[in-house]
PDB file of N, CA and C in Angstrom:
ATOM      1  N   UNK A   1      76.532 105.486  95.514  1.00  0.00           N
ATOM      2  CA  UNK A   1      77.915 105.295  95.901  1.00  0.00           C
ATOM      3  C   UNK A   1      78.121 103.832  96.271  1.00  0.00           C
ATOM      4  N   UNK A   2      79.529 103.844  96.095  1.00  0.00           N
ATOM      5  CA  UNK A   2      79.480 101.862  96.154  1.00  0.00           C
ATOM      6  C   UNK A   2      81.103 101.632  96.607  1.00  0.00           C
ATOM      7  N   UNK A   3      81.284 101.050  97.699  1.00  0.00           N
ATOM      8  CA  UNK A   3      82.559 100.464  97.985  1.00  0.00           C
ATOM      9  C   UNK A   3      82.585  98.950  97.928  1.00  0.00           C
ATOM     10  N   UNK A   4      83.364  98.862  97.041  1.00  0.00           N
ATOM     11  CA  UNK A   4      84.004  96.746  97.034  1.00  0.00           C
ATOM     12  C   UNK A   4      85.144  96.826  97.636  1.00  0.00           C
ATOM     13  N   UNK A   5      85.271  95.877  98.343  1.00  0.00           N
ATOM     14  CA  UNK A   5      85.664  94.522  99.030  1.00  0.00           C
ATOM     15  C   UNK A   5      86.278  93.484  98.584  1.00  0.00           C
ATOM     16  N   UNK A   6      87.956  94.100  98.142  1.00  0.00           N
ATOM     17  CA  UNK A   6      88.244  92.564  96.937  1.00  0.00           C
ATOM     18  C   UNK A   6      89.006  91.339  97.824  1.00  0.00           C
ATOM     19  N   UNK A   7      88.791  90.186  97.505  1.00  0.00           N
ATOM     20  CA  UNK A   7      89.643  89.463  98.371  1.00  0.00           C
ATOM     21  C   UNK A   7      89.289  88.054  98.007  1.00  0.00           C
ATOM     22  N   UNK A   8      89.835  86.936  98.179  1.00  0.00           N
ATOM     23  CA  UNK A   8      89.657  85.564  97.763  1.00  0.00           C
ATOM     24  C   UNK A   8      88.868  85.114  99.019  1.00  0.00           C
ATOM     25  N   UNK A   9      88.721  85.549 100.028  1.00  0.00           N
ATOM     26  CA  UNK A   9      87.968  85.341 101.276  1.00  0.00           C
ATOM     27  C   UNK A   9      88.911  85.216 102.556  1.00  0.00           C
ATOM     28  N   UNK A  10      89.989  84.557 102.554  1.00  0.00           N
ATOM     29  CA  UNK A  10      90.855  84.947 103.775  1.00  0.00           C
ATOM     30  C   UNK A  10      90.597  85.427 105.002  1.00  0.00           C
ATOM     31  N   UNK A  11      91.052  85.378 105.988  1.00  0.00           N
ATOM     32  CA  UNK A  11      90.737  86.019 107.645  1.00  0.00           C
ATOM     33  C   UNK A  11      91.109  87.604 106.826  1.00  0.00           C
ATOM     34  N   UNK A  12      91.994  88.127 106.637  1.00  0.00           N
ATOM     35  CA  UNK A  12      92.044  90.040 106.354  1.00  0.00           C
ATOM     36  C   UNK A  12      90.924  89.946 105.585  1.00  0.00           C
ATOM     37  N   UNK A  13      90.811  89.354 104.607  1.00  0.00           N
ATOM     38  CA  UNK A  13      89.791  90.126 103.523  1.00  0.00           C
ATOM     39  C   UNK A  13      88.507  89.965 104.634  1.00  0.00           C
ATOM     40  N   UNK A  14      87.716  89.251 105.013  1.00  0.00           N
ATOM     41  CA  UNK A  14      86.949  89.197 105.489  1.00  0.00           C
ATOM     42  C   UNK A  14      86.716  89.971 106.996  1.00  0.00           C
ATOM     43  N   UNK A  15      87.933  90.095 107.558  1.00  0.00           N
ATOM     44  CA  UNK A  15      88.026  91.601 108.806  1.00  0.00           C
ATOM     45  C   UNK A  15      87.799  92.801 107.811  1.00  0.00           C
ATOM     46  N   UNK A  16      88.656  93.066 106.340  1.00  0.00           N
ATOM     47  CA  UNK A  16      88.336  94.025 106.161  1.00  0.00           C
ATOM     48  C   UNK A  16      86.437  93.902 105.665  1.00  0.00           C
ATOM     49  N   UNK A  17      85.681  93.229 105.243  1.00  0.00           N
ATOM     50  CA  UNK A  17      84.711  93.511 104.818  1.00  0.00           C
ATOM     51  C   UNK A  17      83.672  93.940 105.790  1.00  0.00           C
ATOM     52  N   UNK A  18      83.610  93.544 107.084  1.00  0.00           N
ATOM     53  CA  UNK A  18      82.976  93.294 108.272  1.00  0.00           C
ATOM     54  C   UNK A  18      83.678  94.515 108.587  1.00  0.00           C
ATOM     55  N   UNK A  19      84.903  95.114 108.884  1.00  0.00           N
ATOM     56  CA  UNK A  19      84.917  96.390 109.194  1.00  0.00           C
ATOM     57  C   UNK A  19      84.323  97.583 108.225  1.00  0.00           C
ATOM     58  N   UNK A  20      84.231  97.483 107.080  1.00  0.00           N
ATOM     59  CA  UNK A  20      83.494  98.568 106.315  1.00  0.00           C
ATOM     60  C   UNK A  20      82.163  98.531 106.210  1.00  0.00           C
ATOM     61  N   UNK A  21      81.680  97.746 106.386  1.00  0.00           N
ATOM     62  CA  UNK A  21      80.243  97.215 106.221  1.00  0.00           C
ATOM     63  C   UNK A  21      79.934  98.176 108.206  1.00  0.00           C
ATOM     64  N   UNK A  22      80.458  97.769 108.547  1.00  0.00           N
ATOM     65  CA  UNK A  22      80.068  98.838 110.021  1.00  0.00           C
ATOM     66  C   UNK A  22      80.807 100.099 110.308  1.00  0.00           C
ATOM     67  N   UNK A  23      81.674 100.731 109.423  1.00  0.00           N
ATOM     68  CA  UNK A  23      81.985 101.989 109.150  1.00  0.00           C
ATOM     69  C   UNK A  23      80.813 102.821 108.620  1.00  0.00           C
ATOM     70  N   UNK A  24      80.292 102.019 107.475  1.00  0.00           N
ATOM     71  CA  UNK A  24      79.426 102.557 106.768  1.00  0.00           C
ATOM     72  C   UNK A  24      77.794 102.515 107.326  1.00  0.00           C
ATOM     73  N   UNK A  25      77.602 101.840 108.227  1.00  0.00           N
ATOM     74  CA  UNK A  25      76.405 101.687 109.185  1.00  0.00           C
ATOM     75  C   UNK A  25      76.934 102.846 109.745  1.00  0.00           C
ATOM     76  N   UNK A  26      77.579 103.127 110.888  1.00  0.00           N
ATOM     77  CA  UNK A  26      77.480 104.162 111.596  1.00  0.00           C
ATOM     78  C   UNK A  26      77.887 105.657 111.156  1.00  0.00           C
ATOM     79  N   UNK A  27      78.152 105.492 109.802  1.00  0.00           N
ATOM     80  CA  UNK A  27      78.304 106.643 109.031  1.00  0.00           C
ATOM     81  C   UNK A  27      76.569 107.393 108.855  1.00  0.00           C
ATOM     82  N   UNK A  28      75.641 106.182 108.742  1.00  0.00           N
ATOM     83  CA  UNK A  28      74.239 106.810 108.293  1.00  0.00           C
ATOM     84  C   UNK A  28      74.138 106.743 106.650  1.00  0.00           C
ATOM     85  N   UNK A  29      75.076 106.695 105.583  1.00  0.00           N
ATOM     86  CA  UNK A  29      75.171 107.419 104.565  1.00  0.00           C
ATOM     87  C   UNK A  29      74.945 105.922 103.608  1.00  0.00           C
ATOM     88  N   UNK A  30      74.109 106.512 102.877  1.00  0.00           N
ATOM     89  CA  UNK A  30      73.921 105.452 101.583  1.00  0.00           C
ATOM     90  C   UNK A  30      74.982 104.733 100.582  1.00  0.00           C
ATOM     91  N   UNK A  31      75.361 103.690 101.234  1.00  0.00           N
ATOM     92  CA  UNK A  31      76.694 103.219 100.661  1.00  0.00           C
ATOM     93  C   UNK A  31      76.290 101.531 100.092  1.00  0.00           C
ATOM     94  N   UNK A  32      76.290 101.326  98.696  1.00  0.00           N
ATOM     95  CA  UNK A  32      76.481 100.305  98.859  1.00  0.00           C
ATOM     96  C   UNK A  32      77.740  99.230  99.407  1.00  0.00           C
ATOM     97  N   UNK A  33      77.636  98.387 100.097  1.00  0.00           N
ATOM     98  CA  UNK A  33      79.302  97.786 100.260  1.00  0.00           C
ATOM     99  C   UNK A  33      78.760  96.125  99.686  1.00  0.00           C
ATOM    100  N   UNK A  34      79.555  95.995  98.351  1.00  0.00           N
ATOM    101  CA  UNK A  34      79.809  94.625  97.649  1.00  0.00           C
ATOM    102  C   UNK A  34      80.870  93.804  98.267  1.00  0.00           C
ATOM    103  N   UNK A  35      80.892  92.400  98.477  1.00  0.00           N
ATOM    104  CA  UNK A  35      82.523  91.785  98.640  1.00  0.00           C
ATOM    105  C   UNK A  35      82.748  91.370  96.784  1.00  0.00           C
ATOM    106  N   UNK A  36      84.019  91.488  96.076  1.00  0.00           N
ATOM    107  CA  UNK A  36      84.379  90.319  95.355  1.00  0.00           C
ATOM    108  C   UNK A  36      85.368  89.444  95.175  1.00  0.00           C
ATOM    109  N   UNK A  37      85.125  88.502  95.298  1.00  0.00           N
ATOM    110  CA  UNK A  37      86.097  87.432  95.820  1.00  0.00           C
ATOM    111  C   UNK A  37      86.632  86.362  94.414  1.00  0.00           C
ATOM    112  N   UNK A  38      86.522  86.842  93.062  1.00  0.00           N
ATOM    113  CA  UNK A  38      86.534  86.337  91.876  1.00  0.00           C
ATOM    114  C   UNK A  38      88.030  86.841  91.646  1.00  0.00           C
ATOM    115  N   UNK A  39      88.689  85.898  91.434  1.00  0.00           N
ATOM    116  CA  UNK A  39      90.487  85.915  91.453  1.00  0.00           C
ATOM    117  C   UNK A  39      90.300  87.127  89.861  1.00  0.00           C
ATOM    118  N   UNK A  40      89.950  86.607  88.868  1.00  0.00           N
ATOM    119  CA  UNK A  40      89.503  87.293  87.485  1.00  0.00           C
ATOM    120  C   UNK A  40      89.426  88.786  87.651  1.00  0.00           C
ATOM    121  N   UNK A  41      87.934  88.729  88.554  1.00  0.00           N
ATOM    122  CA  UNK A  41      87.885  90.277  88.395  1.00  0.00           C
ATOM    123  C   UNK A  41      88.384  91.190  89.416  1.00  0.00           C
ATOM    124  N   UNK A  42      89.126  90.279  90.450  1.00  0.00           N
ATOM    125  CA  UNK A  42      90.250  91.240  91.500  1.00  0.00           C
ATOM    126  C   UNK A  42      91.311  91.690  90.544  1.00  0.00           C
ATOM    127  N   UNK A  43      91.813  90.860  89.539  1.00  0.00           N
ATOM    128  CA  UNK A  43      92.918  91.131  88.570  1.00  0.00           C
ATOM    129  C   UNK A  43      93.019  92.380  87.700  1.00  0.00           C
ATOM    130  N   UNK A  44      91.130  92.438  87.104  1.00  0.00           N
ATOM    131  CA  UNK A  44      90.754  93.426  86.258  1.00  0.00           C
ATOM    132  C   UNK A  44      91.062  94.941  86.956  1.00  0.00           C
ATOM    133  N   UNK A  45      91.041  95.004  88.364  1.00  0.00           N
ATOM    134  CA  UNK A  45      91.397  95.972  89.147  1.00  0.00           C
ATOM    135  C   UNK A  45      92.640  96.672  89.281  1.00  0.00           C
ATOM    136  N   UNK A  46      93.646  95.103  88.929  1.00  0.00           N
ATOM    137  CA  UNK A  46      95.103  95.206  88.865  1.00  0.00           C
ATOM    138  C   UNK A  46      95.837  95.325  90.094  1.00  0.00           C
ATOM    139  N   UNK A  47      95.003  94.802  91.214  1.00  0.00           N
ATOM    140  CA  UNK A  47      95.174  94.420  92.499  1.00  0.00           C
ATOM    141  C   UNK A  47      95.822  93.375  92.556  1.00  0.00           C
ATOM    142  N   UNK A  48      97.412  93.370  93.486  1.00  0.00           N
ATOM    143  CA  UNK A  48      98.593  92.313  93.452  1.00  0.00           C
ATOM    144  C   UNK A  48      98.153  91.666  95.251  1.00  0.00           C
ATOM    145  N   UNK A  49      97.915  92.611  95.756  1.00  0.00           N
ATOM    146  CA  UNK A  49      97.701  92.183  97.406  1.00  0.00           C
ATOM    147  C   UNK A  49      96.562  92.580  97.823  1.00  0.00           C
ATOM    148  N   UNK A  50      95.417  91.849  98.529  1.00  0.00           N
ATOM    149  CA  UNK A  50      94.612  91.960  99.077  1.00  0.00           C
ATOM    150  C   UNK A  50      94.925  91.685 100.231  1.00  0.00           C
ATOM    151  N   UNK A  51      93.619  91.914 101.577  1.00  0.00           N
ATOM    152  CA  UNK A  51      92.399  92.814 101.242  1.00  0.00           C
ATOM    153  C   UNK A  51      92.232  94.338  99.749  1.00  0.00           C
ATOM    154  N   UNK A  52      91.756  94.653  99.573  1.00  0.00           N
ATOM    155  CA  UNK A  52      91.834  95.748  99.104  1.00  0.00           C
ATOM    156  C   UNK A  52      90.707  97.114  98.856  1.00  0.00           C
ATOM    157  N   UNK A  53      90.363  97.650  98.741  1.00  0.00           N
ATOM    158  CA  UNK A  53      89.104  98.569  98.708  1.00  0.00           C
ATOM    159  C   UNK A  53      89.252  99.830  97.735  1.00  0.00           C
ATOM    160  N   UNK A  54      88.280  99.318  97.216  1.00  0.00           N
ATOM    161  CA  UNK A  54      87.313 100.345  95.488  1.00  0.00           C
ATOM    162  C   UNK A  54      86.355 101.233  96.014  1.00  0.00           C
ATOM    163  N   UNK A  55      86.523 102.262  95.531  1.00  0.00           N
ATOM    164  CA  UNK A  55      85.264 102.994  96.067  1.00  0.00           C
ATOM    165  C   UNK A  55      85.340 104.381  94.958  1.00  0.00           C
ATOM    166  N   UNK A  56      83.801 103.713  93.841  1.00  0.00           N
ATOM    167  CA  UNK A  56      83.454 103.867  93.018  1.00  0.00           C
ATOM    168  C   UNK A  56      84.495 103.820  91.793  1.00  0.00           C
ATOM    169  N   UNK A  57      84.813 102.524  91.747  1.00  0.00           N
ATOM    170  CA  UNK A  57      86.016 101.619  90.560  1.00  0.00           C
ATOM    171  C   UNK A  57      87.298 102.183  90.490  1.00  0.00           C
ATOM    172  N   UNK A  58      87.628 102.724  91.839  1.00  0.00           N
ATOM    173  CA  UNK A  58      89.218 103.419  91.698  1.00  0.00           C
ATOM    174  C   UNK A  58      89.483 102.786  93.124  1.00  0.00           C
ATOM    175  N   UNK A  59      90.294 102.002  93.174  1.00  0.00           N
ATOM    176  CA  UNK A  59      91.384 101.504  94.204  1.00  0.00           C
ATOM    177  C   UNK A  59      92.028 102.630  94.766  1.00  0.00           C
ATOM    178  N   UNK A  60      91.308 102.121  96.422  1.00  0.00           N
ATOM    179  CA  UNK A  60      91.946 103.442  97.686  1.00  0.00           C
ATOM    180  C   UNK A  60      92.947 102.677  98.240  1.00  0.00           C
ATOM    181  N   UNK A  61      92.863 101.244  98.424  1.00  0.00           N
ATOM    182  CA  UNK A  61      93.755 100.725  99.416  1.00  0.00           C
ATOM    183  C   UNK A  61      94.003  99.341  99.264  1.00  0.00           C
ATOM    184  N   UNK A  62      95.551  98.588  99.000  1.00  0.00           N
ATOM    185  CA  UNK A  62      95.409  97.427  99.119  1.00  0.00           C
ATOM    186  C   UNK A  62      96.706  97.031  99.912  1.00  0.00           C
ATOM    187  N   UNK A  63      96.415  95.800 100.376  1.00  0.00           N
ATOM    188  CA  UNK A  63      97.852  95.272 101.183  1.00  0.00           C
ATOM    189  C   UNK A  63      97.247  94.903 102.308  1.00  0.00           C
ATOM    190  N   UNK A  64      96.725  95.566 102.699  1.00  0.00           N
ATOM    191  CA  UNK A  64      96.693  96.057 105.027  1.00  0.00           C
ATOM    192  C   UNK A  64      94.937  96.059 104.585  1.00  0.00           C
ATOM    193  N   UNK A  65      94.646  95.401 106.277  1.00  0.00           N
ATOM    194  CA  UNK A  65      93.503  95.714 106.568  1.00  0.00           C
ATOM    195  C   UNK A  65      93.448  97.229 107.228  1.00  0.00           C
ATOM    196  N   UNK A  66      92.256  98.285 106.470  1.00  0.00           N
ATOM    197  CA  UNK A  66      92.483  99.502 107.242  1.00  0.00           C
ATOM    198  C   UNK A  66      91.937  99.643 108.678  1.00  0.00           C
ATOM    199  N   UNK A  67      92.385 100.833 109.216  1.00  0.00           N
ATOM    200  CA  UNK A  67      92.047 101.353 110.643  1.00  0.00           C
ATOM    201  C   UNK A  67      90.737 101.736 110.536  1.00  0.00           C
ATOM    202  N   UNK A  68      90.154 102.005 111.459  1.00  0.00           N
ATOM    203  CA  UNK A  68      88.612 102.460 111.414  1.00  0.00           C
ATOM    204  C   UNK A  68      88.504 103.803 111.318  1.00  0.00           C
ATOM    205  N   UNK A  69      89.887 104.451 111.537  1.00  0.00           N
ATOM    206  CA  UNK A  69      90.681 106.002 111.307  1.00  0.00           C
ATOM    207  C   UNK A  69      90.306 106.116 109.372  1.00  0.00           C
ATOM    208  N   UNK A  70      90.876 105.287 108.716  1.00  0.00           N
ATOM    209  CA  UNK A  70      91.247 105.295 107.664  1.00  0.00           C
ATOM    210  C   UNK A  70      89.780 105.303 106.826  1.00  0.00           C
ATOM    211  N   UNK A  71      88.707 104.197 107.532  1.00  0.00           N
ATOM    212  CA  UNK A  71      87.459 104.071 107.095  1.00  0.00           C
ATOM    213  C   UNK A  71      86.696 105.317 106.676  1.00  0.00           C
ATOM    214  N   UNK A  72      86.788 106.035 108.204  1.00  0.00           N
ATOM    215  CA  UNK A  72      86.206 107.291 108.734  1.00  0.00           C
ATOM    216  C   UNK A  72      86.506 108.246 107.408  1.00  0.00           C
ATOM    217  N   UNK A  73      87.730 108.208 106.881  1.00  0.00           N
ATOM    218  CA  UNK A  73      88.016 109.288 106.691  1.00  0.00           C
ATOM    219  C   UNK A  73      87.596 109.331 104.715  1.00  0.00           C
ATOM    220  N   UNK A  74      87.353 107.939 104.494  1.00  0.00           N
ATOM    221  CA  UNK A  74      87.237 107.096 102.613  1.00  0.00           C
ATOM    222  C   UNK A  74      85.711 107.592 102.585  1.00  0.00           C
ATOM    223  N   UNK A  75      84.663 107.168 103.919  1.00  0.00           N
ATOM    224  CA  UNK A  75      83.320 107.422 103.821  1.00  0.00           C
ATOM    225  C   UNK A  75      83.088 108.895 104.135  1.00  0.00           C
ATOM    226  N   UNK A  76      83.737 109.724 104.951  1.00  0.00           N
ATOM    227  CA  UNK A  76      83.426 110.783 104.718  1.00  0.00           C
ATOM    228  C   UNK A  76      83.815 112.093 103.420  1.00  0.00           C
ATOM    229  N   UNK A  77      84.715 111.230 102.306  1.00  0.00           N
ATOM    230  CA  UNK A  77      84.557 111.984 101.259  1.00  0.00           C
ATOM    231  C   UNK A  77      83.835 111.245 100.750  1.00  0.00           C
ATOM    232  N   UNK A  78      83.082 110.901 100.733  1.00  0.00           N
ATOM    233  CA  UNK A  78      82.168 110.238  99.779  1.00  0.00           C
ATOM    234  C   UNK A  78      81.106 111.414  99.534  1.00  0.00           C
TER     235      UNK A  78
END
């Protein structure tokens, strides 16, 4: 399982990466978490606003950095 992290690097993109990256620590659960920060292949996603978050090549969320509510709830369907 694999969640990305799209974002050009920014203060959100980078709260959001640092918040999933410790969602997924205290989840226990085998997650990879990638950042990509390549304007190109954020596009290939068809992502207009970042932060944003993939999890397993289908876009859950873009615009807003999420809640740790919202985290909770992406890693536990995983």
């Amino acid at each position: 399982m694999e969640i990305k992290v799209l974002g050009p690097g920014c203060a959100k993109c980078k709260t959001t990466e640092k918040a999933v990256i410790e969602a997924v620590q205290a989840s226990g659960k085998d997650i990879k978490v990638t950042k990509i920060d390549d304007i190109m292949k954020i596009m290939e996603y068809g992502v207009m606003r970042t932060p944003a978050i993939v999890v397993n090549e289908k876009v859950i969320m873009s615009g807003k950095i999420p809640s740790r509510k919202d985290l909770d709830e992406i890693i536990e369907n995983l």
